[in-house]
Protein backbone atom coordinates (compact mmCIF):
# COMPACT_ATOMS: atom_id res chain seq x y z
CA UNK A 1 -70.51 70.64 43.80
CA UNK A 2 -71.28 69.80 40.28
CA UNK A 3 -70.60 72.34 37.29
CA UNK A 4 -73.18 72.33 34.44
CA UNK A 5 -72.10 74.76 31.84
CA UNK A 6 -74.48 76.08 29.75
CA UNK A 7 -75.65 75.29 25.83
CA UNK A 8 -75.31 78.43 23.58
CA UNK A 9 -75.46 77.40 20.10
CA UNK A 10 -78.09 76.72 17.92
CA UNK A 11 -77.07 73.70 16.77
CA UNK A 12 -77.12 72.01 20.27
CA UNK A 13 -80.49 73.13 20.71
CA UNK A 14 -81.78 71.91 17.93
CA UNK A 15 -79.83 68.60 17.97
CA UNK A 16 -81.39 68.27 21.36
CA UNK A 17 -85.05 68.89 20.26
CA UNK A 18 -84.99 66.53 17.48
CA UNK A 19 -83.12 63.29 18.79
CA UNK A 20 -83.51 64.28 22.99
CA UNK A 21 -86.56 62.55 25.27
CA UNK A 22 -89.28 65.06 26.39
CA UNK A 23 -91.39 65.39 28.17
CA UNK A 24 -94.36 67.86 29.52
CA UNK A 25 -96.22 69.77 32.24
CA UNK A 26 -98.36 72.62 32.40
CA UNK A 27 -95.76 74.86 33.30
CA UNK A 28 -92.68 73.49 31.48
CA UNK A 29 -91.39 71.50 28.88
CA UNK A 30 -87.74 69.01 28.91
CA UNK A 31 -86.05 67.64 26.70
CA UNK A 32 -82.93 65.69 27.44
CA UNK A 33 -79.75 63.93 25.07
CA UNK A 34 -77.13 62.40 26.27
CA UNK A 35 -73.91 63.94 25.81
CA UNK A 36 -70.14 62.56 25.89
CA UNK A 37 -68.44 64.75 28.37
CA UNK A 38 -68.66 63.86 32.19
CA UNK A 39 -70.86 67.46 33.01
CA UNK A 40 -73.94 68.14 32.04
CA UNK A 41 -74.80 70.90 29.81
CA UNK A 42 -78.31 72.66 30.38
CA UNK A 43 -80.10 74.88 28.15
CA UNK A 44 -83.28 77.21 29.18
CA UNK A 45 -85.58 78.68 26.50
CA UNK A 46 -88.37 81.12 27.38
CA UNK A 47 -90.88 82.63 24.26
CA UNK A 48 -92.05 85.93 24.34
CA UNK A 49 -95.18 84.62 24.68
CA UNK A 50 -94.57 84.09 28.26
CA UNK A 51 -94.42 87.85 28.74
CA UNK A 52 -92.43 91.07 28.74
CA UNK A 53 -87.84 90.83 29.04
CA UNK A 54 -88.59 91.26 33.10
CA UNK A 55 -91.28 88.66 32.58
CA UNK A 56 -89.23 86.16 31.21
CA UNK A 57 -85.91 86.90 32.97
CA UNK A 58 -87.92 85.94 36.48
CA UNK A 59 -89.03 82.93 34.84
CA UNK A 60 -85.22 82.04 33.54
CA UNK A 61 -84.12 82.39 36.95
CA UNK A 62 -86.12 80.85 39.18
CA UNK A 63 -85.89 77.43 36.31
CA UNK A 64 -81.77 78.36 36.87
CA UNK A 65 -82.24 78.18 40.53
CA UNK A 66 -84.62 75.21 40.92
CA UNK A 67 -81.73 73.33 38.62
CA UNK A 68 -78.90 74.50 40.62
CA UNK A 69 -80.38 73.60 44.02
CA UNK A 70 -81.63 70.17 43.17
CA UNK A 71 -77.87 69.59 40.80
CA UNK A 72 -76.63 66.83 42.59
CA UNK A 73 -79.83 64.71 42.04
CA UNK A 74 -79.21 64.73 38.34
CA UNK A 75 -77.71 61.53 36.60
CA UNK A 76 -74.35 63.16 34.75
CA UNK A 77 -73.66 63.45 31.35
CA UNK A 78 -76.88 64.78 30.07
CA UNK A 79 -77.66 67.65 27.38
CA UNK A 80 -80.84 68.92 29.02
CA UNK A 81 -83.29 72.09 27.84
CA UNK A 82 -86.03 73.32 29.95
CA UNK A 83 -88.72 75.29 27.65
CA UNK A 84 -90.91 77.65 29.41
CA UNK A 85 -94.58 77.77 28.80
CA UNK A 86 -96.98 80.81 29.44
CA UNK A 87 -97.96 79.27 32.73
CA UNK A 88 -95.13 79.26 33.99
CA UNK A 89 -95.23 83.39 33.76
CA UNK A 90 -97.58 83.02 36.80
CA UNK A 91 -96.08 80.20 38.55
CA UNK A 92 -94.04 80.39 42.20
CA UNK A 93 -90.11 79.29 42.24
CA UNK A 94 -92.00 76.15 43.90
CA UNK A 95 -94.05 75.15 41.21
CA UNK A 96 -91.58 75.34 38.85
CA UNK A 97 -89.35 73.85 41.15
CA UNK A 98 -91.63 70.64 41.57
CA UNK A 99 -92.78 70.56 37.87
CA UNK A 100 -88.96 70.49 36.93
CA UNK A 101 -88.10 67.47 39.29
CA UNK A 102 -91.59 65.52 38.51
CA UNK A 103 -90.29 65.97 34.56
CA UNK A 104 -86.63 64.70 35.75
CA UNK A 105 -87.89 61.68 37.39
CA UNK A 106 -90.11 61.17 34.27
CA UNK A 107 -87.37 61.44 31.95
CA UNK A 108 -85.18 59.30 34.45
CA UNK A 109 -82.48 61.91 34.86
CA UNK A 110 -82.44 61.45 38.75
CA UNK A 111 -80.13 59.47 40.41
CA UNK A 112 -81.88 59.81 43.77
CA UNK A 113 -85.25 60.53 44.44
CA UNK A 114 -85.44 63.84 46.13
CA UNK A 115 -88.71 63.61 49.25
């Protein structure tokens, strides 16, 4: 199984938002860098505007499940950070889950398609 360890700093983030690919749904947002290490590093971000801390916690973990489940699809190497939008406060895991793979394929970041 793969490891992807998670971005932290501000700098990354930002780095990642200004020279990264996006690209948009109505329940999330990606952007994606390459990076030079062999792992990818991934980055979730959700507003207040999405709702209250249990709110947005639910919505944090269902995007950090729908990554980790689908983890070996991704290409390696990538610096990738998943922004939640106020939609996705209502969304099921399985919404997000498709909206995050229909982004990755956008983006290219799959090295398989997942049916």
């Amino acid at each position: 199984m793969k490891k992807t360890v998670s971005i932290k700093r501000n700098n990354d983030f930002r780095s990642i938002y200004k020279r990264g690919k996006s690209s948009v749904s109505p329940v999330l947002a990606v952007y994606a860098r390459k990076n030079k290490l062999s792992s990818n590093r991934l980055g979730i971000t959700v507003s207040t505007k999405v709702g209250c801390a249990v709110v947005r916690n639910r919505v944090r973990r269902r995007i950090r499940e729908a990554y980790r489940r689908n983890e070996m699809c991704f290409t390696s190497g990538r610096d990738i950070v998943v922004v939640a939008r106020v939609r996705a406060a209502s969304s099921t895991y399985h919404d997000i889950e498709k909206n995050l793979l229909s982004i990755a394929k956008d983006l290219s970041l799959l090295s398989e398609v997942q049916e």
